[in-house]
C-alpha atoms as a PDB file:
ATOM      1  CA  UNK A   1     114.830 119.579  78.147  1.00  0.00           C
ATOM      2  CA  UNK A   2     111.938 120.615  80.475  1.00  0.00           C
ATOM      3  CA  UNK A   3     111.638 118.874  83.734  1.00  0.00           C
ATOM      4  CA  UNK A   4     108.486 117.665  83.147  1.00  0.00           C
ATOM      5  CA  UNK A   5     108.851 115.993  79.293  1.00  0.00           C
ATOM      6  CA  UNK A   6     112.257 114.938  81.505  1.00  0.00           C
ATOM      7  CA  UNK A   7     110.648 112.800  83.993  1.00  0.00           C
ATOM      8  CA  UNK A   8     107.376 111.649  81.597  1.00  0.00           C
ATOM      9  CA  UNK A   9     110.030 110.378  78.966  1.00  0.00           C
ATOM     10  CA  UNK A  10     110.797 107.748  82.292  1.00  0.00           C
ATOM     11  CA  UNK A  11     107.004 107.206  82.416  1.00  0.00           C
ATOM     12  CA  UNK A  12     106.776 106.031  78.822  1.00  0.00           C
ATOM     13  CA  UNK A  13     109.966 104.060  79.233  1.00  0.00           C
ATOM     14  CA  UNK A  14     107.885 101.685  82.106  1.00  0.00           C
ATOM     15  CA  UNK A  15     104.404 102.358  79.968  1.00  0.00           C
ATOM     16  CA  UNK A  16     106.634 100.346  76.789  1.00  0.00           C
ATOM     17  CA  UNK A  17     107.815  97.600  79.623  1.00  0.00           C
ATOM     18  CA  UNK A  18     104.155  96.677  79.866  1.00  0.00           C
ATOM     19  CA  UNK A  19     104.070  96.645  76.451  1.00  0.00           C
ATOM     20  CA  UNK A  20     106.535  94.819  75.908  1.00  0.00           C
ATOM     21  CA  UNK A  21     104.785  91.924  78.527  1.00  0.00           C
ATOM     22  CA  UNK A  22     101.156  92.112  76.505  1.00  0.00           C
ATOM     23  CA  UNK A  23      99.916  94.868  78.899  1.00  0.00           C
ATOM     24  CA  UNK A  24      98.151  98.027  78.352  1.00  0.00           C
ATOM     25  CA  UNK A  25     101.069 100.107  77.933  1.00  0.00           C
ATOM     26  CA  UNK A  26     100.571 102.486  81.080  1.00  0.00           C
ATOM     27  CA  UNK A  27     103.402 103.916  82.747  1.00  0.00           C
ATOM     28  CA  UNK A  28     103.920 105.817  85.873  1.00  0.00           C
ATOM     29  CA  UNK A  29     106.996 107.596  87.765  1.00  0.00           C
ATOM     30  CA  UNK A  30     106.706 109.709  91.108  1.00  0.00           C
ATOM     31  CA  UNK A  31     109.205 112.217  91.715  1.00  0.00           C
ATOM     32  CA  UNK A  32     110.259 114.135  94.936  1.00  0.00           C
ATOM     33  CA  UNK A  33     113.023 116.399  95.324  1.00  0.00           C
ATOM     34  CA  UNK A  34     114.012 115.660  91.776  1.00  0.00           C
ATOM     35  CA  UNK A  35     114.884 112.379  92.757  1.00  0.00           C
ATOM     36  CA  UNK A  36     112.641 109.120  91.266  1.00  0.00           C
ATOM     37  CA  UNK A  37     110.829 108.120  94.537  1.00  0.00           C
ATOM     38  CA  UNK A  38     108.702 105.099  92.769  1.00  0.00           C
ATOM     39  CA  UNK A  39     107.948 103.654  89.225  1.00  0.00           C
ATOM     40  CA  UNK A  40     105.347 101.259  88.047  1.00  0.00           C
ATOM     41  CA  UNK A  41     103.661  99.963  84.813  1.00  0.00           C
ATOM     42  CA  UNK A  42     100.978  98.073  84.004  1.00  0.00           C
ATOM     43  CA  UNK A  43     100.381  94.629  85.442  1.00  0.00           C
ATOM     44  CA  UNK A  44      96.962  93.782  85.999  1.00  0.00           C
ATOM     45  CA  UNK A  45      97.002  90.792  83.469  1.00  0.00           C
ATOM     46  CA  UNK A  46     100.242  88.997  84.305  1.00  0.00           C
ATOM     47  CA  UNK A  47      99.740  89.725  87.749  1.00  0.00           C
ATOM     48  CA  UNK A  48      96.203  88.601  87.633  1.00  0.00           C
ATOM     49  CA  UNK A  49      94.687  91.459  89.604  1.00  0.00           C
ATOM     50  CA  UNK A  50      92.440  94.563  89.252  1.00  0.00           C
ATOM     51  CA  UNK A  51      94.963  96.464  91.769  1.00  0.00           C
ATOM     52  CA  UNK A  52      97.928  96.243  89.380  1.00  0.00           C
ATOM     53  CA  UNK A  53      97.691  99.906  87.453  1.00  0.00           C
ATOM     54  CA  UNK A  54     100.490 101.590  87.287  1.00  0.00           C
ATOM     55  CA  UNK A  55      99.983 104.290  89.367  1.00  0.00           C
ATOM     56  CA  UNK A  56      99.039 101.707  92.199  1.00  0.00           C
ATOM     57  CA  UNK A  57     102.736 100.279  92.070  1.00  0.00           C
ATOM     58  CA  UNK A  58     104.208 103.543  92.483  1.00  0.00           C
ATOM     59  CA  UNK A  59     102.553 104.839  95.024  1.00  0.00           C
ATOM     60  CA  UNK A  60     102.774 102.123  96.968  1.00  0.00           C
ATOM     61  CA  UNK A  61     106.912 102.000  95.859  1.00  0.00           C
ATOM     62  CA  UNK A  62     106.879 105.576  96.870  1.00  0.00           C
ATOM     63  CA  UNK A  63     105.446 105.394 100.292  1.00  0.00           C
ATOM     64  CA  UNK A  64     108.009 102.642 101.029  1.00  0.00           C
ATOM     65  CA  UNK A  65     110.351 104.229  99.819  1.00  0.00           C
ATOM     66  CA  UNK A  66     109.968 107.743 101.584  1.00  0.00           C
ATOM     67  CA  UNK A  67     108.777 105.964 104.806  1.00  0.00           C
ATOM     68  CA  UNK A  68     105.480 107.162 104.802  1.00  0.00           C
ATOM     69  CA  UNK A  69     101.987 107.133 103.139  1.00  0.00           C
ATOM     70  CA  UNK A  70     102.071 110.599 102.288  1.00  0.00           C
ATOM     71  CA  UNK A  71     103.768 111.581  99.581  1.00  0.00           C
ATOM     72  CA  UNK A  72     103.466 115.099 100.091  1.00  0.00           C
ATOM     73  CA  UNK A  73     105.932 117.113  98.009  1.00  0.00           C
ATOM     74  CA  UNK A  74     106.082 114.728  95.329  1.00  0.00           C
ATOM     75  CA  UNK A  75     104.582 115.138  91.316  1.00  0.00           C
ATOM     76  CA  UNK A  76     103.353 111.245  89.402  1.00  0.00           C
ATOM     77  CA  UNK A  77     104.088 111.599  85.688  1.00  0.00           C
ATOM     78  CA  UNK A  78     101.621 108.993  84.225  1.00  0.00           C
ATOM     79  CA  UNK A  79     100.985 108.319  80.879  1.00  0.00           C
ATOM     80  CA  UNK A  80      97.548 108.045  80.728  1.00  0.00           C
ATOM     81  CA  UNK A  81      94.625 109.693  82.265  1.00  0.00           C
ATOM     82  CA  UNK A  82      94.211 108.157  86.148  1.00  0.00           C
ATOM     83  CA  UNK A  83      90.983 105.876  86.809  1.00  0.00           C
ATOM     84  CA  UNK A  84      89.084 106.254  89.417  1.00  0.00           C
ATOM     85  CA  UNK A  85      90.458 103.715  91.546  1.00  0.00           C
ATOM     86  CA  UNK A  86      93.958 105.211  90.942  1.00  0.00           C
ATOM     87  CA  UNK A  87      92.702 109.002  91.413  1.00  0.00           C
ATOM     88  CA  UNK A  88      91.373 107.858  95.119  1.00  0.00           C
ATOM     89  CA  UNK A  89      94.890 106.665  95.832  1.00  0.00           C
ATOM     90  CA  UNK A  90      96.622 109.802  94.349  1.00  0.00           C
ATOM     91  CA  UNK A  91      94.052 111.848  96.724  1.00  0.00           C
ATOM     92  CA  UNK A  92      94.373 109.451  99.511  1.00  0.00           C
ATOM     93  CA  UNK A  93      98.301 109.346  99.537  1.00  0.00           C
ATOM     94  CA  UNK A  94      98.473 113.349  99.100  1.00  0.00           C
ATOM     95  CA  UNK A  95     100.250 113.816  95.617  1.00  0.00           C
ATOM     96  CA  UNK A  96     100.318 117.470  95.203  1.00  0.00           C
ATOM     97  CA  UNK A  97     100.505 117.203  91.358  1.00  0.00           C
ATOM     98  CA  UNK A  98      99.727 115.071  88.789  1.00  0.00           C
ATOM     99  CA  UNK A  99     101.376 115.486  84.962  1.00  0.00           C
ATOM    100  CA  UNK A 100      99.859 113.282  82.299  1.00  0.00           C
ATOM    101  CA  UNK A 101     100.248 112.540  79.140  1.00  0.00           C
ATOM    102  CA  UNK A 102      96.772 111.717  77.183  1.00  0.00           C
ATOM    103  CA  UNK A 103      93.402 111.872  78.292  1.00  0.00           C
ATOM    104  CA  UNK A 104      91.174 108.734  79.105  1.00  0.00           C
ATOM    105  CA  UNK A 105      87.119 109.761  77.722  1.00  0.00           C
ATOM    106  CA  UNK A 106      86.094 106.212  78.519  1.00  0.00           C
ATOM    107  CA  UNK A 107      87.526 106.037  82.061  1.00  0.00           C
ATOM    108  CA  UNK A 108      89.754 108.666  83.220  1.00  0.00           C
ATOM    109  CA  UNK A 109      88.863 110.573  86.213  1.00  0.00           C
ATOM    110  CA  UNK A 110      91.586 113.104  86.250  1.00  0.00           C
ATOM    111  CA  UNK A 111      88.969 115.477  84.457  1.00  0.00           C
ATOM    112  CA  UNK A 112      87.139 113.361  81.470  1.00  0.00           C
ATOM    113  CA  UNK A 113      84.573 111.315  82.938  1.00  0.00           C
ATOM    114  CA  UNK A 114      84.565 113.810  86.468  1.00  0.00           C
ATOM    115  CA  UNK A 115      87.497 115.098  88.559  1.00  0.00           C
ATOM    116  CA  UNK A 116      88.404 113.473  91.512  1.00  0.00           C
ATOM    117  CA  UNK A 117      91.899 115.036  91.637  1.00  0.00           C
ATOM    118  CA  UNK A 118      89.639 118.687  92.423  1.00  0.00           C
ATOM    119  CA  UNK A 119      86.310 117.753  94.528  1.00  0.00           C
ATOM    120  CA  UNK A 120      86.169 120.526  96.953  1.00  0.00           C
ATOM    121  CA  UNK A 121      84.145 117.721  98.890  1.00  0.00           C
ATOM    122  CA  UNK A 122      87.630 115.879  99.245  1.00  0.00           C
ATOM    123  CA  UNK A 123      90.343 117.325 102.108  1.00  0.00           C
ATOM    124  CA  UNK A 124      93.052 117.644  99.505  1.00  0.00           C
ATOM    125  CA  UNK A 125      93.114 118.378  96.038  1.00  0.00           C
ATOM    126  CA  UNK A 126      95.688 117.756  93.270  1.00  0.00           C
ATOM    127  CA  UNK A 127      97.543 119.957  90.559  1.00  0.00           C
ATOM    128  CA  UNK A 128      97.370 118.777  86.860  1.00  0.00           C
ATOM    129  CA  UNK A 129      99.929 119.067  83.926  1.00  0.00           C
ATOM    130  CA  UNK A 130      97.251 117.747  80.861  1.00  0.00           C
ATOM    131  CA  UNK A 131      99.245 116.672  77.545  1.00  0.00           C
ATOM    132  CA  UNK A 132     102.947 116.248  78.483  1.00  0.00           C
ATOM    133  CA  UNK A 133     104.067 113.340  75.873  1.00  0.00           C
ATOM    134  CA  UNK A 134     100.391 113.041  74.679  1.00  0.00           C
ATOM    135  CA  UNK A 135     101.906 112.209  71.223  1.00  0.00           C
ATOM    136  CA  UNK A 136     104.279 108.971  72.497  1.00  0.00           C
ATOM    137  CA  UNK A 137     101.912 108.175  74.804  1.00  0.00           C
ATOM    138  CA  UNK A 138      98.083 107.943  72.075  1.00  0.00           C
ATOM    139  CA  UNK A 139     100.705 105.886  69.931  1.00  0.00           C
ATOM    140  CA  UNK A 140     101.943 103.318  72.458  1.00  0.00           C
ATOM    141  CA  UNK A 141      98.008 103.031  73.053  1.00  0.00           C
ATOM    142  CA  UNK A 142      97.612 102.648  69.484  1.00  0.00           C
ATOM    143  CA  UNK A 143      99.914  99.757  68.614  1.00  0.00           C
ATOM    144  CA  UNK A 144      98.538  97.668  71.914  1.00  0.00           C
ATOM    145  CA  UNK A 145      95.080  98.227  70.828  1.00  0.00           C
ATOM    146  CA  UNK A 146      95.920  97.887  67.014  1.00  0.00           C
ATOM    147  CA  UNK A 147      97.450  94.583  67.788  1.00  0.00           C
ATOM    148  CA  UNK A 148      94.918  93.068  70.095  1.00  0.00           C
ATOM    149  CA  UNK A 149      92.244  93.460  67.525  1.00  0.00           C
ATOM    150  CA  UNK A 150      94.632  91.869  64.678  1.00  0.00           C
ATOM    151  CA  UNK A 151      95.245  88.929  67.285  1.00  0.00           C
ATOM    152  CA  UNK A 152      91.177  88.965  68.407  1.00  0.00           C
ATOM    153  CA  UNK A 153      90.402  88.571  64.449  1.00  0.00           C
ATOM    154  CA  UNK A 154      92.842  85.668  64.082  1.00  0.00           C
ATOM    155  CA  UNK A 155      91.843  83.958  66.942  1.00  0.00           C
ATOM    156  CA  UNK A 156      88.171  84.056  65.753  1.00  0.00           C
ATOM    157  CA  UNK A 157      89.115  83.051  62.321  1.00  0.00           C
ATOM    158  CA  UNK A 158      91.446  80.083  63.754  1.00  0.00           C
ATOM    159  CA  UNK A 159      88.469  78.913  66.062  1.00  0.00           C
ATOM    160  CA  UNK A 160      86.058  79.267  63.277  1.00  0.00           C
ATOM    161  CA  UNK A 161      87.920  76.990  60.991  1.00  0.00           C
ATOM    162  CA  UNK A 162      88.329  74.731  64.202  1.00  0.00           C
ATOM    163  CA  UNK A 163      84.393  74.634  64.208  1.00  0.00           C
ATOM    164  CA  UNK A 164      84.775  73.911  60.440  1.00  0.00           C
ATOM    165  CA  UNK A 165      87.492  71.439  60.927  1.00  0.00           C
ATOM    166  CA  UNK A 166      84.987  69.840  63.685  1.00  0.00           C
ATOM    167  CA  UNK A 167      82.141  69.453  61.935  1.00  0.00           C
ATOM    168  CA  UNK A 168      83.217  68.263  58.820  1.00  0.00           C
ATOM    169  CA  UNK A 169      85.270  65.237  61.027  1.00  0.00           C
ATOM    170  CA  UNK A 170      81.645  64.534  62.240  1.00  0.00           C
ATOM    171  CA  UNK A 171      80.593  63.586  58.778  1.00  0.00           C
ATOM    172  CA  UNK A 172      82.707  60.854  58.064  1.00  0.00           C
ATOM    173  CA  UNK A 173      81.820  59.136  61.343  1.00  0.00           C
END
């Protein structure tokens, strides 16, 4: 198997933990000297903050890990097109490559929206892999977003026959 399907097969596995917790399923492994250096999925709801991408949790699991805030050396598999939040902090922490899986057009800044990863403005610049486990990766997104519009439509329809329920009640007063 190639190297890089290798080690974006262990991003999907943490991008289907988050799923599995009600997250956007996002996942996200950093890899230096062939060795997992940091992992991370998704977390920004049942953590409760904006900071909790994927990519944030393993950089920052990276960094302690190797000792250092420069992860020089190393390559993030993510499985979904970096923000712009996260694409700062792949810049800032000196990532010399960068393999995703599917593109973001509504937020990614890896190259949809703009390209942080390759300002020439910017003191370092990153390497991109586009489309490695685009497949697994557009489905996981998929079935989250599939679902949460079932569970939106049934949560309108069960607070609309709540309002029903309520104002029929009000009748019989």
């Amino acid at each position: 198997m190639d190297k890089d399907l290798y080690y974006m097969k262990k991003a999907l596995a943490q991008a289907k933990r988050a799923l599995l917790l009600g997250e956007v399923p996002i996942g996200c492994v950093i890899v230096c000297d062939d060795k997992v250096v940091g992992r991370g999925f998704n977390k920004r709801n049942t953590g409760k903050t904006t900071l909790a991408h994927a990519e944030m949790i393993a950089i920052d699991k990276a960094s302690k890990k190797l000792g250092d805030w420069r992860l020089e050396g190393c390559t993030m598999y993510v499985t979904l097109e970096p923000c712009q939040m996260c694409s700062g902090a792949i810049v800032q922490s000196r990532i010399d490559r960068v393999v995703i899986g599917a593109m973001n057009p509504k937020a990614g800044c890896a190259g949809s929206i703009l390209d942080l990863l390759n300002m020439k403005e910017f003191n370092h610049q990153v390497e991109k892999t586009l489309g490695v486990g685009k497949a697994e990766s557009e489905a996981l997104l998929k079935e989250f977003f599939t679902d949460l519009r079932i569970r939106n439509k049934e949560e309108k329809r069960a607070a609309a026959l709540g309002e029903d329920q309520d104002s029929g009640s009000n009748t019989n007063l």
